[in-house]
Protein backbone atom coordinates (compact mmCIF):
# COMPACT_ATOMS: atom_id res chain seq x y z
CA UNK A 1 16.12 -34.28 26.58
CA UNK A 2 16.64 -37.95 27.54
CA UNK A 3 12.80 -38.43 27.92
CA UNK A 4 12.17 -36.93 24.65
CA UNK A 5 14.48 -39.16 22.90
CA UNK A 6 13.23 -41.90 24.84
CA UNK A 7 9.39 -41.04 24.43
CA UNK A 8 10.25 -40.95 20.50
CA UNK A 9 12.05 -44.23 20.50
CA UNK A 10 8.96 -45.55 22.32
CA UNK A 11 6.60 -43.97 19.48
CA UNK A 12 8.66 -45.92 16.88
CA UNK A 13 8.83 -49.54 18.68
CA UNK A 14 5.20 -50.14 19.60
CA UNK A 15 3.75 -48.06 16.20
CA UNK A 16 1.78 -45.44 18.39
CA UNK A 17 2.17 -43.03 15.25
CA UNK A 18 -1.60 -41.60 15.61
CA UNK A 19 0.00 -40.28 19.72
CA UNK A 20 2.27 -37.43 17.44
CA UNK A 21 -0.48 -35.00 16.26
CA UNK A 22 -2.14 -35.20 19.73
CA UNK A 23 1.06 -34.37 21.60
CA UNK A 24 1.47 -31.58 19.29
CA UNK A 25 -1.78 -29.72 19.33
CA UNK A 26 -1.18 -29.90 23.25
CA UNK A 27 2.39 -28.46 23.79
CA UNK A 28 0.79 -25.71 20.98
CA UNK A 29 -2.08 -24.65 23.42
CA UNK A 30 0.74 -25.13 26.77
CA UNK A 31 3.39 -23.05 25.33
CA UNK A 32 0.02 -20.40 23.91
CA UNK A 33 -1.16 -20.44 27.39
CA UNK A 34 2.03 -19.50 29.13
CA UNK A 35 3.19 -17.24 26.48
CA UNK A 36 -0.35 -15.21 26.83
CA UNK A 37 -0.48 -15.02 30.58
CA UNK A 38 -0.68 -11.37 32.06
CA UNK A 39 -1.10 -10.41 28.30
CA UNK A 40 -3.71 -8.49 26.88
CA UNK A 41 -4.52 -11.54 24.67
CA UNK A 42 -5.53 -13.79 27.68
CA UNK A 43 -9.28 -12.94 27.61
CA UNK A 44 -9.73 -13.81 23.90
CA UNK A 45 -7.72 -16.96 24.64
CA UNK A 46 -10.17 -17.72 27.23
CA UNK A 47 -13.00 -18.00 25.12
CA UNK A 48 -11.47 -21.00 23.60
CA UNK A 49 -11.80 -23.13 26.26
């Protein structure tokens, strides 16, 4: 959690406000990758990439 709060405090100091939707959309397609794995949804999920 100490990175986090770190990362964020960075985000806020040198202004990098446009970084926050990009590090979103990517921990949203992480966590829908791992939580699909061995899933029957993996093959549709595949077709996105």
């Amino acid at each position: 959690m100490s990175f986090l709060k770190e990362f964020w405090e960075f985000l806020i100091v040198r202004k990098k406000y446009w970084l926050i939707p990009i590090i979103l959309v990517l921990a949203l397609f992480g966590g829908l990758i791992v939580l699909s794995q061995g899933t029957a949804v993996a093959p549709f999920i595949y077709t996105l990439f």
